[in-house]
C-alpha atoms as a PDB file:
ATOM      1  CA  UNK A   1     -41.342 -38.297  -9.488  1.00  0.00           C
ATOM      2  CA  UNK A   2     -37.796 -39.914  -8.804  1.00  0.00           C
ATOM      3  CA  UNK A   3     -37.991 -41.424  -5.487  1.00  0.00           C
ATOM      4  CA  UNK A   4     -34.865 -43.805  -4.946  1.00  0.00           C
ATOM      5  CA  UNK A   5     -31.539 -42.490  -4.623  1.00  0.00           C
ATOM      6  CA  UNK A   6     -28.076 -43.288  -3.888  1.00  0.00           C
ATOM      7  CA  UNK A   7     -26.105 -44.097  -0.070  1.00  0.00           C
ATOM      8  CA  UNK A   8     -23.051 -42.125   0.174  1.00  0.00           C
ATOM      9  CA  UNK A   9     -20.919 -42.531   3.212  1.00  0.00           C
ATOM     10  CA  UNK A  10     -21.510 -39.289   5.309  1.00  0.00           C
ATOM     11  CA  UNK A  11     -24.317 -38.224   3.299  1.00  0.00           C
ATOM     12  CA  UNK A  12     -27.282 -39.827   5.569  1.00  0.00           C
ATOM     13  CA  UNK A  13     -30.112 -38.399   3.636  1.00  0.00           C
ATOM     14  CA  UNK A  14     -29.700 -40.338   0.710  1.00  0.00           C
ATOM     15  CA  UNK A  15     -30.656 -44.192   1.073  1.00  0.00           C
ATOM     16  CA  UNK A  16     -31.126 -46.860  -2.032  1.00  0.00           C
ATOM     17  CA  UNK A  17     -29.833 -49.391  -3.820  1.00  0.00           C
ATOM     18  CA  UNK A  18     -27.999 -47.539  -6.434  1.00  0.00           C
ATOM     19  CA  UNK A  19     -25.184 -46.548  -3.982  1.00  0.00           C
ATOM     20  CA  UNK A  20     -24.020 -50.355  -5.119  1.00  0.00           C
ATOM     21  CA  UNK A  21     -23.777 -49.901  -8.723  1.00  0.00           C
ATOM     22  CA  UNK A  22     -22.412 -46.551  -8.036  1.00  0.00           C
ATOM     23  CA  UNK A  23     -19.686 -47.245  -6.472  1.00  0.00           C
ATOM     24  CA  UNK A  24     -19.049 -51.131  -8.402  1.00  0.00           C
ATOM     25  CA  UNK A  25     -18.864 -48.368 -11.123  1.00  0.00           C
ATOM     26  CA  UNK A  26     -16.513 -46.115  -9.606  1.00  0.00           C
ATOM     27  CA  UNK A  27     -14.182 -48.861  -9.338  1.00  0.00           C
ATOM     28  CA  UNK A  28     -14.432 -50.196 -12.334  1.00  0.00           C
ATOM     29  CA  UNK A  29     -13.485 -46.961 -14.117  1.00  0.00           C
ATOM     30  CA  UNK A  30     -10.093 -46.890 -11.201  1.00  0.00           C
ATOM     31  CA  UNK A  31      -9.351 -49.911 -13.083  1.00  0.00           C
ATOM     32  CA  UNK A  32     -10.068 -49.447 -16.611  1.00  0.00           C
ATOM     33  CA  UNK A  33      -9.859 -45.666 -17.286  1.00  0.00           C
ATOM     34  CA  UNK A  34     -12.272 -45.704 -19.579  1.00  0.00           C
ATOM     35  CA  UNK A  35     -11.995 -41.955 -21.970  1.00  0.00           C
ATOM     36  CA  UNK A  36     -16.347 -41.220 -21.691  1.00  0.00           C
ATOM     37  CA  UNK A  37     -18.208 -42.523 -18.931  1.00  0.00           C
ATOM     38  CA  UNK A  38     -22.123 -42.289 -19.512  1.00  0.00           C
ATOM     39  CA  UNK A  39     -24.439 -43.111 -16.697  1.00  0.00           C
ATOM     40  CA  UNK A  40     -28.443 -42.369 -15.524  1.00  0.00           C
ATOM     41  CA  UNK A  41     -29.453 -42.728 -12.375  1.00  0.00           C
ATOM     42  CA  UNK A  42     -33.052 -41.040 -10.449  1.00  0.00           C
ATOM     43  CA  UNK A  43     -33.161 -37.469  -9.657  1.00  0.00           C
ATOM     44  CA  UNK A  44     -32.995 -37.237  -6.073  1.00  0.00           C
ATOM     45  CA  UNK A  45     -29.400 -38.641  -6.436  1.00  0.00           C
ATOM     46  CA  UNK A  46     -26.510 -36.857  -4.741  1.00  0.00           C
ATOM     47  CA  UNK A  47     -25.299 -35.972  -8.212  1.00  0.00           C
ATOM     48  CA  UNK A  48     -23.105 -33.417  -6.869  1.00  0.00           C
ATOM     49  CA  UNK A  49     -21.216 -36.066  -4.562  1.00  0.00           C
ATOM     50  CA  UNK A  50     -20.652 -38.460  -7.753  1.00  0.00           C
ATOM     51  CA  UNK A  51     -19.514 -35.599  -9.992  1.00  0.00           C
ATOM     52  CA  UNK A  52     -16.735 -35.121  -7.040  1.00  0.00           C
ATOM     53  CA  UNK A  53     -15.808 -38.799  -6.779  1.00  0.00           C
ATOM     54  CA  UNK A  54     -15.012 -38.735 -10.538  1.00  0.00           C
ATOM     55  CA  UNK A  55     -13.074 -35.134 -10.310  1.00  0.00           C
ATOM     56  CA  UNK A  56     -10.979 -37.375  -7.790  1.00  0.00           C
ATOM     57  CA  UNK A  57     -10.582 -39.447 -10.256  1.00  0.00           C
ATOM     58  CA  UNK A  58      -9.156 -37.135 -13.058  1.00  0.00           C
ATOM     59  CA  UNK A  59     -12.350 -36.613 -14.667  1.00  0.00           C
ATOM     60  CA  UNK A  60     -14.304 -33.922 -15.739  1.00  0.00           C
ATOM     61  CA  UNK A  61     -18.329 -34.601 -15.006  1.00  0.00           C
ATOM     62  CA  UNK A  62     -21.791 -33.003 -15.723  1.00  0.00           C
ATOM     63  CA  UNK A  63     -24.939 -33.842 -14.557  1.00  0.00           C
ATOM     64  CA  UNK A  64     -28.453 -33.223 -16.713  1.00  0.00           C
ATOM     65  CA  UNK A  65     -32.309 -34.074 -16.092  1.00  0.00           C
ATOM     66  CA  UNK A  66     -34.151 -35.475 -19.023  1.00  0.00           C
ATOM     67  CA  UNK A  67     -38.147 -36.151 -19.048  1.00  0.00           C
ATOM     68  CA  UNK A  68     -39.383 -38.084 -21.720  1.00  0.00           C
ATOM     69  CA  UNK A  69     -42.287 -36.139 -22.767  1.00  0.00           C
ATOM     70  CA  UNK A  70     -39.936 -33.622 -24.215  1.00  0.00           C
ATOM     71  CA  UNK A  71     -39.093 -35.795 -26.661  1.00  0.00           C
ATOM     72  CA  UNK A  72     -42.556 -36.801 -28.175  1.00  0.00           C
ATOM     73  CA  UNK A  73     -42.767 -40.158 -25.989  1.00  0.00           C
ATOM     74  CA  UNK A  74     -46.123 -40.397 -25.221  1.00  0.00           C
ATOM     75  CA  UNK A  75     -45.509 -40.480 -20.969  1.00  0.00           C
ATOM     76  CA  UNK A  76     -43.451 -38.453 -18.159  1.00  0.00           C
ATOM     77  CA  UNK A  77     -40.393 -40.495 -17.060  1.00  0.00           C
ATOM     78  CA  UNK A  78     -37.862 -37.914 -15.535  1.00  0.00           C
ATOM     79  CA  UNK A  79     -34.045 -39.523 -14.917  1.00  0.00           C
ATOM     80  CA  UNK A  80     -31.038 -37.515 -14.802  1.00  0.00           C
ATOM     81  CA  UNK A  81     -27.756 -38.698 -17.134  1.00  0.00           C
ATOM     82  CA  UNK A  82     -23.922 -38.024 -15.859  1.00  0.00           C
ATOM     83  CA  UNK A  83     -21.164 -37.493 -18.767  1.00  0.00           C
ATOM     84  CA  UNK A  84     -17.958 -38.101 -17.486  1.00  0.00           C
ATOM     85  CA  UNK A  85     -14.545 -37.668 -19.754  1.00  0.00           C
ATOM     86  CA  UNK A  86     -11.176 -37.971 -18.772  1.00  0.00           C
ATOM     87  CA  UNK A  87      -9.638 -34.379 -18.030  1.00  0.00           C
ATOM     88  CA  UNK A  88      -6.315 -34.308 -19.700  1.00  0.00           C
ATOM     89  CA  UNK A  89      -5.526 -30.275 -18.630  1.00  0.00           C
ATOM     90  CA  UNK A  90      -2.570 -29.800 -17.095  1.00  0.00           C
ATOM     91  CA  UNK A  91      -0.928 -33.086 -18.961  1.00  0.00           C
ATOM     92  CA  UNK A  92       2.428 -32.583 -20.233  1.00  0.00           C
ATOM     93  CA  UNK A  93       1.411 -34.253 -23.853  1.00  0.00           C
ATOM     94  CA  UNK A  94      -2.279 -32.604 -24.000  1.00  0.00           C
ATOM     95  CA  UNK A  95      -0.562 -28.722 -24.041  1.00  0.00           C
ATOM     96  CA  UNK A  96      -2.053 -27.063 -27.157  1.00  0.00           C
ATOM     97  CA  UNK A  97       0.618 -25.467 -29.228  1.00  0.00           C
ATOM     98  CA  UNK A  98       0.261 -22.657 -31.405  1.00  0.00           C
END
């Protein structure tokens, strides 16, 4: 069971310590733009809130849970991952042609 989670402003359900890291992560990728963000994080997170900070951002984000025991690890250990890449739709030099 995944029992920490992250502090969002205006989201007062969610308390932890991983509101730190998320958001020292948030601004590192204002400042670096990096093309694939990968991060994991506990399930009661407010994935929903993150995947909006990073649509903010001009990225494109899904969320996914992941238990260990699905993949022949002999114990339960449920986190969730967030992919995040850079959403280039819509820029002048990313139209498709032909």
């Amino acid at each position: 069971m995944c029992t920490q989670a992250v502090t969002v402003p205006h989201v007062p359900s969610h308390t932890g310590e991983s509101s730190q890291t998320f958001f020292g992560m948030l601004g590192w990728v204002k400042r670096h733009r990096p093309p694939i963000i990968i991060q994991e994080n506990v399930c009661g997170a407010p994935w929903g809130h993150m995947i909006e900070q990073y649509a903010k951002e001009g990225y494109t984000a899904h969320s996914f849970r992941v238990d260990t025991k699905h993949y022949y690890i002999p114990h339960t250990r449920t986190r969730v991952y967030l992919i995040s890449e850079e959403d280039f739709r819509g820029a002048p030099w990313a139209a498709r042609k032909g």
